[in-house]
Every structure is written in C-alpha cells, then in structure tokens.
N, C-alpha and C. Protein backbone atom coordinates (compact mmCIF):
# COMPACT_ATOMS: atom_id res chain seq x y z
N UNK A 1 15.87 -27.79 12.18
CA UNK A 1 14.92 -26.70 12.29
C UNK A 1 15.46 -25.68 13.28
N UNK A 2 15.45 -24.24 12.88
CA UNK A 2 15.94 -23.09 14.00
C UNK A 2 14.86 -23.04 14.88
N UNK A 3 15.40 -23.47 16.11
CA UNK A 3 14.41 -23.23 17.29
C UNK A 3 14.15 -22.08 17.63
N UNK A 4 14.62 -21.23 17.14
CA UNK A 4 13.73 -19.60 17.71
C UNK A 4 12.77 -19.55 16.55
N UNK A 5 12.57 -20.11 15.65
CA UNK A 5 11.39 -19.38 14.41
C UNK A 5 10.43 -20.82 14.86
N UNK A 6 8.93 -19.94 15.37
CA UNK A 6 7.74 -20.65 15.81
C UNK A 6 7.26 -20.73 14.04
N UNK A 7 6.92 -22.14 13.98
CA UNK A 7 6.49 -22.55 12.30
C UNK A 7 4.67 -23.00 13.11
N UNK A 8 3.89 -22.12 12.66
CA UNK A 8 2.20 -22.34 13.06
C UNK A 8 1.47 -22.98 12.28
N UNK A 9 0.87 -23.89 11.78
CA UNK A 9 -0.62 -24.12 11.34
C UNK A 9 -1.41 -24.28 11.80
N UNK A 10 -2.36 -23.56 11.04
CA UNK A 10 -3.85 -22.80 10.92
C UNK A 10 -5.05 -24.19 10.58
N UNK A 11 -4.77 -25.32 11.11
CA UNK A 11 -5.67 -26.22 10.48
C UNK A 11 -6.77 -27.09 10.55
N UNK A 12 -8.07 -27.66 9.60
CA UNK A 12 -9.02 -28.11 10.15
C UNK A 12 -9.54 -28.48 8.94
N UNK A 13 -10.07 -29.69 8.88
CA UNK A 13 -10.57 -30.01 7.13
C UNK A 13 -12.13 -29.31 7.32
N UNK A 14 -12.36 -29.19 7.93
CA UNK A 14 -13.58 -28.23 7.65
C UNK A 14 -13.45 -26.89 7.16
N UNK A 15 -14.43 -26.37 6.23
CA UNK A 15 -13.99 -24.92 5.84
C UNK A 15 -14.77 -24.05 6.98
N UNK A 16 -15.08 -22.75 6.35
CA UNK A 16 -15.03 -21.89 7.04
C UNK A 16 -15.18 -21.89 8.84
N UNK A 17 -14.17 -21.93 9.02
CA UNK A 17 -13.96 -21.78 10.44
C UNK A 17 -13.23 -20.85 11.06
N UNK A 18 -12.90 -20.09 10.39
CA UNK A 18 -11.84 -18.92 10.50
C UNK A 18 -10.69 -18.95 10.28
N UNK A 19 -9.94 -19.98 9.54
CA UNK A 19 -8.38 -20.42 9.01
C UNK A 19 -7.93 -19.49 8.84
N UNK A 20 -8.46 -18.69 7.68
CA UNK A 20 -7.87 -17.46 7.23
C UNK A 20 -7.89 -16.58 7.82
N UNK A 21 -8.91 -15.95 8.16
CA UNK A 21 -9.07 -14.63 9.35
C UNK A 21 -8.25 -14.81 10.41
N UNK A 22 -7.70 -16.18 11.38
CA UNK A 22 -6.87 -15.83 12.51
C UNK A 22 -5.59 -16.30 11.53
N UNK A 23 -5.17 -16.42 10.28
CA UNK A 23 -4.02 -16.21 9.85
C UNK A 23 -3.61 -15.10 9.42
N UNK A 24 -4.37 -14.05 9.26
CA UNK A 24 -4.03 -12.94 8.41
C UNK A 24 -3.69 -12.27 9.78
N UNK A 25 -5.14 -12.30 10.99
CA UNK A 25 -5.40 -11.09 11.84
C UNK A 25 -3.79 -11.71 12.77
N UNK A 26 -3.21 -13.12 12.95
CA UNK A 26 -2.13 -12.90 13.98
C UNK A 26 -1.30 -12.87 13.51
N UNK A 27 -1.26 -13.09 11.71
CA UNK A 27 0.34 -12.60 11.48
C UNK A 27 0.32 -10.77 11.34
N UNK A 28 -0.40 -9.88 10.81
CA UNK A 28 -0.71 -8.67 11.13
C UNK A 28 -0.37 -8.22 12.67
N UNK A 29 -0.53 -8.69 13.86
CA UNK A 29 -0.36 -8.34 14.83
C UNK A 29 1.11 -8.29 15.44
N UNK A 30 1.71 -9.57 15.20
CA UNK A 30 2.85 -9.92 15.52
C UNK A 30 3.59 -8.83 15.04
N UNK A 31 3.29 -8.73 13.48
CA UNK A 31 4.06 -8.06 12.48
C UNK A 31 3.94 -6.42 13.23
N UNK A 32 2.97 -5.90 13.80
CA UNK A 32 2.84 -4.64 13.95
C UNK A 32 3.78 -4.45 15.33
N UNK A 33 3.97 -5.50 16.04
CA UNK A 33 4.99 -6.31 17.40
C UNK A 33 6.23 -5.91 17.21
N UNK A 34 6.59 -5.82 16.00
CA UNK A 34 8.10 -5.77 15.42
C UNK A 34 8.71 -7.19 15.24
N UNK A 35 7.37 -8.77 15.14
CA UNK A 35 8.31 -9.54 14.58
C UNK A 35 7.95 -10.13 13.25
N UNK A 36 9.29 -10.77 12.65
CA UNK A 36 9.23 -11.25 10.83
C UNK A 36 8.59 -11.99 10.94
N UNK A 37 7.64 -11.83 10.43
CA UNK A 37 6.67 -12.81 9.61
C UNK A 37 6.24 -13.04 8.11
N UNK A 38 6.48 -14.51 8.01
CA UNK A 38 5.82 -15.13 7.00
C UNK A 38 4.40 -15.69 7.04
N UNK A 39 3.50 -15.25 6.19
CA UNK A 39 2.44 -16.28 5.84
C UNK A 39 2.62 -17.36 4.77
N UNK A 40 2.00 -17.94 4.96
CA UNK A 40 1.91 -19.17 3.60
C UNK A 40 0.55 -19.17 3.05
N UNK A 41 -0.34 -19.11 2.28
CA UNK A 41 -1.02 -19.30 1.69
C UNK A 41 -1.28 -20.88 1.09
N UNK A 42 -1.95 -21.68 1.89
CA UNK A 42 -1.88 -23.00 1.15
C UNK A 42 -3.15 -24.15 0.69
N UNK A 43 -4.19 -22.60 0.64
CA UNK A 43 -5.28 -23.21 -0.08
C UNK A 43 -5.61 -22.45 -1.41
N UNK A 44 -5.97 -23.35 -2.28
CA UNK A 44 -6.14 -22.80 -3.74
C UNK A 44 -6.96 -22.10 -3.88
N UNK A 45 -8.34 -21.53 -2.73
CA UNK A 45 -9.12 -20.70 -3.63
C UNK A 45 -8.27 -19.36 -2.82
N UNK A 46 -7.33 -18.62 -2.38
CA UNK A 46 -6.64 -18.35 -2.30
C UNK A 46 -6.72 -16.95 -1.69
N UNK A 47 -7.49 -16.87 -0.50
CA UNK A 47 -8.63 -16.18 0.01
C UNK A 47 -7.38 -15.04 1.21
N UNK A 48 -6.44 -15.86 1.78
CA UNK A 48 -5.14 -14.90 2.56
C UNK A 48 -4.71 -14.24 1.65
N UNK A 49 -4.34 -14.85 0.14
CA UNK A 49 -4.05 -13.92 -0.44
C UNK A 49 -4.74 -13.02 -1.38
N UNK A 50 -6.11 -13.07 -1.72
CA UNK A 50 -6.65 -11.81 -2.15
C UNK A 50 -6.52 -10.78 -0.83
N UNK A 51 -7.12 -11.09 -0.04
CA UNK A 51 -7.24 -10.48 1.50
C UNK A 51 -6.27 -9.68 1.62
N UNK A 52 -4.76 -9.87 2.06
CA UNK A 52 -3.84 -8.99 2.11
C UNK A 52 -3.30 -7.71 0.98
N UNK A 53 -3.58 -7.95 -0.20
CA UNK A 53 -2.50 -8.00 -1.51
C UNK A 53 -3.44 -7.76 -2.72
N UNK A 54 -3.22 -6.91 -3.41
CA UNK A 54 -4.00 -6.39 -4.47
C UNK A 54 -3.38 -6.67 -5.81
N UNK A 55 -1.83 -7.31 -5.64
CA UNK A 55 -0.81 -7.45 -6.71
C UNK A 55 -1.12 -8.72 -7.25
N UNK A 56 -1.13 -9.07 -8.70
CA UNK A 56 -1.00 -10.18 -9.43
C UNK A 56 0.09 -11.03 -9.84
N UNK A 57 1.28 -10.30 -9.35
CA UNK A 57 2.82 -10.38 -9.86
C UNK A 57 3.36 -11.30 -9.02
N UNK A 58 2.75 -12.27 -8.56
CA UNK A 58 3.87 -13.08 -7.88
C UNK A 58 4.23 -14.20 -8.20
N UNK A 59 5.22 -14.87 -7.58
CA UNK A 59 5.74 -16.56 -7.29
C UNK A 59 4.47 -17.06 -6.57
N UNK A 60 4.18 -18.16 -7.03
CA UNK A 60 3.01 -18.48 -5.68
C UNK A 60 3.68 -19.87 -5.19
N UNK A 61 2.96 -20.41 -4.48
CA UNK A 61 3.43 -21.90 -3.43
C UNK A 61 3.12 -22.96 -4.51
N UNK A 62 2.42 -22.63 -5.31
CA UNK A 62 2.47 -23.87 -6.34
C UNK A 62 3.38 -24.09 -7.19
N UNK A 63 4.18 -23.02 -7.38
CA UNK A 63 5.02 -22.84 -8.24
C UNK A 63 6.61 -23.18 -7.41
N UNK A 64 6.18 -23.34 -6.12
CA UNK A 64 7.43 -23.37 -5.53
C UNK A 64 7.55 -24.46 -5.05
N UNK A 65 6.23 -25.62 -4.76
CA UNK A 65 6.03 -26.88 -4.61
C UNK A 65 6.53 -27.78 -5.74
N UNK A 66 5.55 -27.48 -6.84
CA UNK A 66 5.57 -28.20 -8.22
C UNK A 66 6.72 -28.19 -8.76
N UNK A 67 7.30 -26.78 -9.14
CA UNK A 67 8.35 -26.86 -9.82
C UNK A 67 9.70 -26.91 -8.75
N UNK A 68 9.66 -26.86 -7.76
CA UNK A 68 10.95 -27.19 -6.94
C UNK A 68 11.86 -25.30 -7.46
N UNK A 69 10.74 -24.61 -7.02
CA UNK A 69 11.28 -23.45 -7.17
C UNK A 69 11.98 -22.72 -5.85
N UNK A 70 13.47 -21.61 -5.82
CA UNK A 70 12.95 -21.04 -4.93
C UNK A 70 12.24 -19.91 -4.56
N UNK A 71 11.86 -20.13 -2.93
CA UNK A 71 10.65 -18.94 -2.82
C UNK A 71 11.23 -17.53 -2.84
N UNK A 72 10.34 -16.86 -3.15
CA UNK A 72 10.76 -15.21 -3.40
C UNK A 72 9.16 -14.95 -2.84
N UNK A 73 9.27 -14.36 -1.21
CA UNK A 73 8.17 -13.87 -0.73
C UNK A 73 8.14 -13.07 -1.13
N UNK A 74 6.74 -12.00 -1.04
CA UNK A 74 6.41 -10.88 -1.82
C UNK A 74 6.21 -10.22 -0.22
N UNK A 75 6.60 -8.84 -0.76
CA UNK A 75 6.37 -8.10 0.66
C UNK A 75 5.02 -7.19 0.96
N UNK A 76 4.75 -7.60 2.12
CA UNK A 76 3.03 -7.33 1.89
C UNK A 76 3.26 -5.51 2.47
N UNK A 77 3.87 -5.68 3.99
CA UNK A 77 3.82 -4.17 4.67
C UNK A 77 5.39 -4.73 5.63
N UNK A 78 5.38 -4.13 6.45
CA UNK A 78 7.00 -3.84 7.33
C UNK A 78 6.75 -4.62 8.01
N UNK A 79 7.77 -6.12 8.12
CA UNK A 79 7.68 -7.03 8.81
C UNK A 79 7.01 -8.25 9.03
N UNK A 80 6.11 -8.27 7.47
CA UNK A 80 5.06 -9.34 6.79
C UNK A 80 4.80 -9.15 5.84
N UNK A 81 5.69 -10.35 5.12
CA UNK A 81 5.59 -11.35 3.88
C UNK A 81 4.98 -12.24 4.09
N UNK A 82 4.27 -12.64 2.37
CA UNK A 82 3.53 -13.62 1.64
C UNK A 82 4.02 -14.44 1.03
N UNK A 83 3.63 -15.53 0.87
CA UNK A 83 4.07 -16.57 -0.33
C UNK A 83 2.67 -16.50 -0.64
N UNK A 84 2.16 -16.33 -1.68
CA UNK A 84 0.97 -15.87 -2.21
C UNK A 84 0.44 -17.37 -3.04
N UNK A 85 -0.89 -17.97 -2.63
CA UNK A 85 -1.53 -19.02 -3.35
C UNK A 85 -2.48 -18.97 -4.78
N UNK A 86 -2.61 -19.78 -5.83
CA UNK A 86 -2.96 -19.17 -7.06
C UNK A 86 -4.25 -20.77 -6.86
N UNK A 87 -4.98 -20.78 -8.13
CA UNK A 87 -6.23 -21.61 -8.51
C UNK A 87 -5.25 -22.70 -8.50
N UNK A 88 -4.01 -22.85 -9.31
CA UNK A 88 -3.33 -24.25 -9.48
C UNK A 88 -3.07 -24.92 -8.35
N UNK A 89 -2.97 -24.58 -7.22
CA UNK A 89 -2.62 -25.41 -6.06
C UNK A 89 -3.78 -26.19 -6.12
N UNK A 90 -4.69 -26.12 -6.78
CA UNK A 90 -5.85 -27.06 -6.55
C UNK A 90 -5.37 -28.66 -7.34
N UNK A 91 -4.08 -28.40 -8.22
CA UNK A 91 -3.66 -29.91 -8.66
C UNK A 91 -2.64 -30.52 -7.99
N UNK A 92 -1.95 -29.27 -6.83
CA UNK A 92 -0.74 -30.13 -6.51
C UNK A 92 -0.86 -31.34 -5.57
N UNK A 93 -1.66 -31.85 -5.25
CA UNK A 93 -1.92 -33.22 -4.30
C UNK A 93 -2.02 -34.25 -5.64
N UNK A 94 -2.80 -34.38 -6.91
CA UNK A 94 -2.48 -35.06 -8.07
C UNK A 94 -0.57 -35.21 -8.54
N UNK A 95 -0.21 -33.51 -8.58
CA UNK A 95 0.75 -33.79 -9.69
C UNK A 95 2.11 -33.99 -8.23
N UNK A 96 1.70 -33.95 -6.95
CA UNK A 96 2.57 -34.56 -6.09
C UNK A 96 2.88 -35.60 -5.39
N UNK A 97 1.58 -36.21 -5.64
CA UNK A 97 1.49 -37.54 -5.06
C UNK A 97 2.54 -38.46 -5.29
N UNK A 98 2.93 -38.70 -6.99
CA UNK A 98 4.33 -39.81 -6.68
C UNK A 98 5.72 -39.05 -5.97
N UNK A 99 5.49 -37.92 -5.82
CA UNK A 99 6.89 -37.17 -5.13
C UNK A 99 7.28 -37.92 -3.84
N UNK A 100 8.81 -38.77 -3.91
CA UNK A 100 9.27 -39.26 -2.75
C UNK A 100 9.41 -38.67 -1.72
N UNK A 101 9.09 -38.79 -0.21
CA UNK A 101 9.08 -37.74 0.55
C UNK A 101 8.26 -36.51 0.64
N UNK A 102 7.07 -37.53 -0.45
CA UNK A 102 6.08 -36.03 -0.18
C UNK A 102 5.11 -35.05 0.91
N UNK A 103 5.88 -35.77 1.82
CA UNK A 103 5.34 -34.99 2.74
C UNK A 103 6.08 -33.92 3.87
N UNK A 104 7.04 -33.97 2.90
CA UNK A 104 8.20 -33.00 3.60
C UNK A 104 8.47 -31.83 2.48
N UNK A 105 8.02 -31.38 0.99
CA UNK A 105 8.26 -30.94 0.23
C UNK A 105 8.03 -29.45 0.40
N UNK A 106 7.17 -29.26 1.40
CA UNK A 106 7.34 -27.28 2.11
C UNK A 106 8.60 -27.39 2.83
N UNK A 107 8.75 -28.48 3.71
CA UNK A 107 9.35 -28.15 4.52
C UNK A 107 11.16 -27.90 3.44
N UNK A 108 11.35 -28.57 2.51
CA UNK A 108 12.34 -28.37 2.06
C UNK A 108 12.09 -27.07 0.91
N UNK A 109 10.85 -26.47 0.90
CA UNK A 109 11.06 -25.64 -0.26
C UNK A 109 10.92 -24.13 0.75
N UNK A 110 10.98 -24.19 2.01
CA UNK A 110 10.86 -23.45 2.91
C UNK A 110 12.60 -23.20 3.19
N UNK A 111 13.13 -24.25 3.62
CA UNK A 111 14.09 -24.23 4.73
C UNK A 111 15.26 -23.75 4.26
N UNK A 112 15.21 -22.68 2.42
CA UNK A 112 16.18 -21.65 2.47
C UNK A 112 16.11 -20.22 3.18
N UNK A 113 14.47 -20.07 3.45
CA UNK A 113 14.13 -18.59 3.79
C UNK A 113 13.56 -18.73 5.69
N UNK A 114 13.12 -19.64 5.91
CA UNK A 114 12.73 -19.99 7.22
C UNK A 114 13.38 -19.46 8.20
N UNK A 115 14.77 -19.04 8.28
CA UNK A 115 16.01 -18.59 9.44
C UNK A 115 15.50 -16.75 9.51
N UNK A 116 15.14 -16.31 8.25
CA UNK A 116 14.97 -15.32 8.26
C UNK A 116 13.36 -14.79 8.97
N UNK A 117 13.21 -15.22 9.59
CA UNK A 117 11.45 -14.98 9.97
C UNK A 117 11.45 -15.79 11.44
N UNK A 118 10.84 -15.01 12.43
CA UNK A 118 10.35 -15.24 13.51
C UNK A 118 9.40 -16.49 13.75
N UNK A 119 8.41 -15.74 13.25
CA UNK A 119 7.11 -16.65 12.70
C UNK A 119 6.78 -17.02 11.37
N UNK A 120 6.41 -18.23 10.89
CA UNK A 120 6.13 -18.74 9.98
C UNK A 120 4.23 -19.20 10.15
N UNK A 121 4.15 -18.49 9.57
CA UNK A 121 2.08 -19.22 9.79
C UNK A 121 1.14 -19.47 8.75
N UNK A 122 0.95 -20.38 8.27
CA UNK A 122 0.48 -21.39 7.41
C UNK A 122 -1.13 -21.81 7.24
N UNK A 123 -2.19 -21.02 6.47
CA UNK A 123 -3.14 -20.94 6.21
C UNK A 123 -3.54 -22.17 5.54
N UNK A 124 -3.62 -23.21 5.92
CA UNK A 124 -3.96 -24.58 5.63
C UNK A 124 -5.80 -25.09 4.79
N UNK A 125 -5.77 -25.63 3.66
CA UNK A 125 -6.99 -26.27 3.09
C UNK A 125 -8.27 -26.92 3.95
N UNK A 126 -9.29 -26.63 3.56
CA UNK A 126 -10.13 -27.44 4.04
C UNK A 126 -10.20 -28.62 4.01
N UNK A 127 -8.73 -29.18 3.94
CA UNK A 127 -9.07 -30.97 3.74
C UNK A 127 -7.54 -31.35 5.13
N UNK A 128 -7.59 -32.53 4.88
CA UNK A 128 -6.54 -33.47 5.40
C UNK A 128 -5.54 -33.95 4.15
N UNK A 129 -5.60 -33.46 3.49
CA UNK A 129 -4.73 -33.92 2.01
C UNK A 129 -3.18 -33.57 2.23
N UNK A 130 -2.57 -33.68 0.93
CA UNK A 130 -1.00 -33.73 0.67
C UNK A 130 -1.18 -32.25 1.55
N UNK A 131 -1.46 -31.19 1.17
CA UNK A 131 -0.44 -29.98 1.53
C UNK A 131 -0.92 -29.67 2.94
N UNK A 132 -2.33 -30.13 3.95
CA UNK A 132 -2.40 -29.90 5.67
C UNK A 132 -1.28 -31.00 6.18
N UNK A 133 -1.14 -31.96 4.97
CA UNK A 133 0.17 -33.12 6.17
C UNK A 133 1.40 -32.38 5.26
N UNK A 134 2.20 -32.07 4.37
CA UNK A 134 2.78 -30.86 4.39
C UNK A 134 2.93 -29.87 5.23
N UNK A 135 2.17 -28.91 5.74
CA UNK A 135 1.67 -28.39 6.69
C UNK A 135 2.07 -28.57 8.05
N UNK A 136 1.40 -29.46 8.37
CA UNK A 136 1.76 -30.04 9.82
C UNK A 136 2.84 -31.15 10.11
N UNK A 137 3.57 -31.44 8.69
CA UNK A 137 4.82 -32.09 9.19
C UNK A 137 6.16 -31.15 9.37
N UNK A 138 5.64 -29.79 8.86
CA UNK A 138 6.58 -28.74 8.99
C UNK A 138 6.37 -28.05 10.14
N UNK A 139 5.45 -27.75 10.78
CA UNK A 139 4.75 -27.08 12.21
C UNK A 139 5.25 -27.72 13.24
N UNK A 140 6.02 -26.51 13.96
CA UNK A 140 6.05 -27.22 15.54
C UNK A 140 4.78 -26.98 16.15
N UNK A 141 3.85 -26.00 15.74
CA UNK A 141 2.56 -26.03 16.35
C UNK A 141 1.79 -26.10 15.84
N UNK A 142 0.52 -26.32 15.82
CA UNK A 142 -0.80 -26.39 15.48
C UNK A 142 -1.76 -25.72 15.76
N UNK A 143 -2.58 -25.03 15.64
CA UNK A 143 -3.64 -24.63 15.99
C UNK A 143 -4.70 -24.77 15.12
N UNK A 144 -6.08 -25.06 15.86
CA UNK A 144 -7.24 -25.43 15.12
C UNK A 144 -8.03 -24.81 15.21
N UNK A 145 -8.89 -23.39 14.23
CA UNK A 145 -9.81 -22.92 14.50
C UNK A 145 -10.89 -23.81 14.09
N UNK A 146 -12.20 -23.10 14.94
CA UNK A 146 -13.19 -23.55 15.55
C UNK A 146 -14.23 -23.06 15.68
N UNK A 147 -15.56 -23.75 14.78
CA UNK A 147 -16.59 -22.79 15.22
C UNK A 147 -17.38 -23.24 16.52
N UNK A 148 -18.46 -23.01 16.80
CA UNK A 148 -18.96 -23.53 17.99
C UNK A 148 -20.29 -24.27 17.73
N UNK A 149 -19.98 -25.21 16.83
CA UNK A 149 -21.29 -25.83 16.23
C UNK A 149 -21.08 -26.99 16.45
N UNK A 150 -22.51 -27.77 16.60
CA UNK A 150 -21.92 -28.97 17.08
C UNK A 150 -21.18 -30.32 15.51
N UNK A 151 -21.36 -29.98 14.47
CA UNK A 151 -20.48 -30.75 13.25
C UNK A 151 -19.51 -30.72 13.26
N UNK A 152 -18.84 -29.59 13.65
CA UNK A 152 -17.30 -28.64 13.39
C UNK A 152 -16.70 -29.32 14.87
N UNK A 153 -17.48 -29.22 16.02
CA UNK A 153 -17.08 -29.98 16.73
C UNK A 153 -16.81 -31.70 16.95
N UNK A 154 -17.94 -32.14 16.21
CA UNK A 154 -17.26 -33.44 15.75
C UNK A 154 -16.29 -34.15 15.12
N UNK A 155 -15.69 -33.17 14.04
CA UNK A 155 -14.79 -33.41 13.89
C UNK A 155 -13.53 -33.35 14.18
N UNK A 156 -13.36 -33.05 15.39
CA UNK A 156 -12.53 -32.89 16.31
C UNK A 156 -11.61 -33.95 16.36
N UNK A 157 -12.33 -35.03 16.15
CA UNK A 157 -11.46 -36.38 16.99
C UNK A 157 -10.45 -36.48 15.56
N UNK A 158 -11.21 -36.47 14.01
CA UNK A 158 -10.43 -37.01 12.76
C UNK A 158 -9.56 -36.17 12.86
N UNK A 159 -9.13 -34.70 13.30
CA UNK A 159 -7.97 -33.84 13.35
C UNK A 159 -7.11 -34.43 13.83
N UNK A 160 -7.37 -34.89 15.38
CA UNK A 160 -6.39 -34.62 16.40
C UNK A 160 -5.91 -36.20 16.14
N UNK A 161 -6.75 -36.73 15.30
CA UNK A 161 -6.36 -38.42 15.10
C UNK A 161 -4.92 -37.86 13.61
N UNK A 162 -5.42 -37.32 12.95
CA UNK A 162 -4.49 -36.92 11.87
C UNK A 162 -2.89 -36.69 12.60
N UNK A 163 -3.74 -35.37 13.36
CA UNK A 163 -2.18 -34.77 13.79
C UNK A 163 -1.19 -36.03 15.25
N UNK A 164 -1.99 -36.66 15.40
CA UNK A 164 -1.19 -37.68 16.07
C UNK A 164 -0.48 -38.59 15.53
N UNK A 165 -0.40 -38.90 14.65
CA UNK A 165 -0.21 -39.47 13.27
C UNK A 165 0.94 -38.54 12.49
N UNK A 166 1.02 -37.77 12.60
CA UNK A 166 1.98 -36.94 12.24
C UNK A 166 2.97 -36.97 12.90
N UNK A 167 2.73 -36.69 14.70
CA UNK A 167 3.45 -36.51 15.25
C UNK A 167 4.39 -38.04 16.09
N UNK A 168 3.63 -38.81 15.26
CA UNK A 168 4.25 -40.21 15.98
C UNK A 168 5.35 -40.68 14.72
N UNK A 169 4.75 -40.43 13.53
CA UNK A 169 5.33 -40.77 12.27
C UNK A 169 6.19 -40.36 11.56
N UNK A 170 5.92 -39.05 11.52
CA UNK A 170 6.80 -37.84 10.89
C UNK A 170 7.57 -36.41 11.29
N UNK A 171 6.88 -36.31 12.46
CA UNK A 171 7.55 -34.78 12.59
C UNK A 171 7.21 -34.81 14.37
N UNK A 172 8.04 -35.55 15.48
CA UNK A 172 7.77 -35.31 16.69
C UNK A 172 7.80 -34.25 17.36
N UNK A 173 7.68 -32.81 16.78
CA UNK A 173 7.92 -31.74 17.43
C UNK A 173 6.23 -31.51 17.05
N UNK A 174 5.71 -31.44 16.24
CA UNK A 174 4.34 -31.33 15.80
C UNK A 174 3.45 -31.78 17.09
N UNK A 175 2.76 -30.62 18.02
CA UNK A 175 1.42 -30.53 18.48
C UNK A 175 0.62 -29.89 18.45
N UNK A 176 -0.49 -30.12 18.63
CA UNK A 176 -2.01 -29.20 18.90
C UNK A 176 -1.49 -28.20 20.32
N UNK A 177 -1.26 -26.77 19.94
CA UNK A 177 -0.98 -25.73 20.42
C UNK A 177 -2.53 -25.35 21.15
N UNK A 178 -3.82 -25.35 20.35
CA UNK A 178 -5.33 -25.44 21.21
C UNK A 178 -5.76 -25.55 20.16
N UNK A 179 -7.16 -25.16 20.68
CA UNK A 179 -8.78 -24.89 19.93
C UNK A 179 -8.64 -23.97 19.80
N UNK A 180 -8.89 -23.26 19.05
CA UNK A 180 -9.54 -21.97 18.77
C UNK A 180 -10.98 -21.29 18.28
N UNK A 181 -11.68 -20.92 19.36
CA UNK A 181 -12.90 -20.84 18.72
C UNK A 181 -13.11 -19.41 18.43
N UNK A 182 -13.29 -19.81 17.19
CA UNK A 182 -13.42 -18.59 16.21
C UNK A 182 -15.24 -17.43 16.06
N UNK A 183 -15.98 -18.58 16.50
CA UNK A 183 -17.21 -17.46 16.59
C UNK A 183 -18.04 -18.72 17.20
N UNK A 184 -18.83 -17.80 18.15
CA UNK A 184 -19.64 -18.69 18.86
C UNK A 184 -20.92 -17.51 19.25
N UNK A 185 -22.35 -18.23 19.26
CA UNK A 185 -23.34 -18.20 19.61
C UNK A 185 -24.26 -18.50 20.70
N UNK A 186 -24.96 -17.21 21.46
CA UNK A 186 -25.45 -18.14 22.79
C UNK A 186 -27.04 -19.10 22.15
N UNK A 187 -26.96 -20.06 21.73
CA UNK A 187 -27.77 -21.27 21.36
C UNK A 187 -27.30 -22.38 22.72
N UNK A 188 -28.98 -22.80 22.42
CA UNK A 188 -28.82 -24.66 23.42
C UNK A 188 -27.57 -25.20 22.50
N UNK A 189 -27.50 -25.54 21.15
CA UNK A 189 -26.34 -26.10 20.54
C UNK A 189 -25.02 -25.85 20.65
N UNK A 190 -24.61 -24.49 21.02
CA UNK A 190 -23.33 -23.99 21.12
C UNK A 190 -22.96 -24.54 22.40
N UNK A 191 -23.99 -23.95 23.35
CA UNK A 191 -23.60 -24.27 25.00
C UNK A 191 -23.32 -25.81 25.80
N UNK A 192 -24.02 -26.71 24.86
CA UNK A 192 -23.44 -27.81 24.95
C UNK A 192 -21.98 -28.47 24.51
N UNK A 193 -21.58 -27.39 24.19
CA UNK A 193 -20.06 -27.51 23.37
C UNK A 193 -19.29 -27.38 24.22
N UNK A 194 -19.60 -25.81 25.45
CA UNK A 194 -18.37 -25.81 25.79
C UNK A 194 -18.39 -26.58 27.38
C-alpha cells in the first residue's frame, strides 16, 4: 500500500447517519484543497452517486467487483473522481461470497489506480456485509458517522467489535480514526450521549 494516499471509510451498519453527506462534503473540500481524490460509492441505493453526477454513462463498482473489471473513474470536477454505484451492487455479497479472498477484492480492483490519488474515501452500506469488510480491509482509516441518538449510539460496540476484527485478522493498518457526529439535538436523550 502507498503510504502517502490516506484510503478513508465512511462506516456504520446503521443507515442514515450521514455516510454520504460527510463523504461527498470531505471529498469536495479536500478536492477544492488541491488534493486527488477518489470517492467510492459502495452502497447500492447509490445516493453519492446521484448526489454528485447527473451522468448515466458509467463503469460502476459492481461492475468492477463482479466482473474483475478495470476501474475507469469518471471525472466528477478538478481534482475529484467517482467510481459511481448502480442498483446491482445490491447482489454482489450473493454473487461474491464464494470469491477466494473475498475480502480483499476492492482492495485488488483498486490497487491499479490508488497511486494516483491522495485520498481515497469510501461511502460504505448500511450493513456489516461483504463490501463494509471490503471496505475496511482496504482503509487505513475509519471513520464512523454518528447521530446523537441513543440506538445509533448503541451500536457502537458491534462496529468497533467488527473493525477490531479486521484489524487483528486482516488488515493491521485498519483503525477507528473517530466518531463523527453528524447531527445532534439539545434533548435529555442526546445529552446523555455525550
């Protein structure tokens, strides 16, 4: 792995927590920084990439998972590219599961274009499935957005139990970079959170 390109995921099996919004809003920023960035798109209802991108014309990550394609990012604006996600990623944990080494299969369908990009940041599923351990066996960092509720906070422990697990098993550069709390409320419920 090139140690100057920071590889991020965005992850939390809970949905809306802001996955997407602090993937779009910090690769946008960086990018406006003057550095290369990649997003990944790696949930099927495919919400980073309507968000950025109005084009229908692309390669998507399913296509580059499944078929062992290579990637051809699509260029969003100056200094941030997409790998753009389609409805089918919703089978690739089925049609990848007998794949040997399947939990390294970004990381090898990545690691022709990866040298070229600063940042790599990875909009991860609402689950713990094949493509968040995908995901986070390719990530030197982690980050977990966060709402400030107390459910979203419970599940705290099955993350950080996941990503320890990762990082003991598969990928020892892999840690929880923080929390990220993505929207919070002054409620008795929130304030017991922090």
């Amino acid at each position: 792995m090139n140690s100057s390109t920071k590889i991020i995921a965005f992850a939390n099996h809970k949905g809306g927590v802001g996955k997407t919004t602090t993937t779009a809003s910090i690769g946008s920023i960086l990018a406006k920084y003057g550095y290369k960035v990649l997003l990944v798109d790696l949930d099927a209802q495919a919400n980073l990439t309507s968000s950025i991108t109005n084009t229908t014309d692309y390669q998507s990550i399913y296509e580059i998972l499944v078929n062992n394609e290579m990637p051809r990012p699509l260029s969003v604006k100056e200094n941030l590219d997409l790998i753009p996600s389609s409805q089918e990623l919703a089978l690739a944990d089925l049609q990848l599961a007998s794949v040997i080494s399947r939990e390294f299969i970004l990381s090898r369908a990545l690691s022709s274009v990866k040298d070229q990009y600063d940042f790599i940041l990875m909009d991860c599923p609402p689950s713990l499935g094949l493509l968040t351990l995908n995901a986070c066996s390719f990530a030197n960092e982690i980050v977990i957005p966060l709402v400030a509720e107390v459910l979203p906070f419970k599940g705290l422990t099955m993350i950080n139990e996941f990503i320890k697990n990762i990082h003991d098993l598969l990928n020892p550069s892999a840690h929880i970079t923080g929390v990220l709390l993505t929207r919070w409320e002054k409620t008795n419920l929130t304030s017991g959170i922090e």
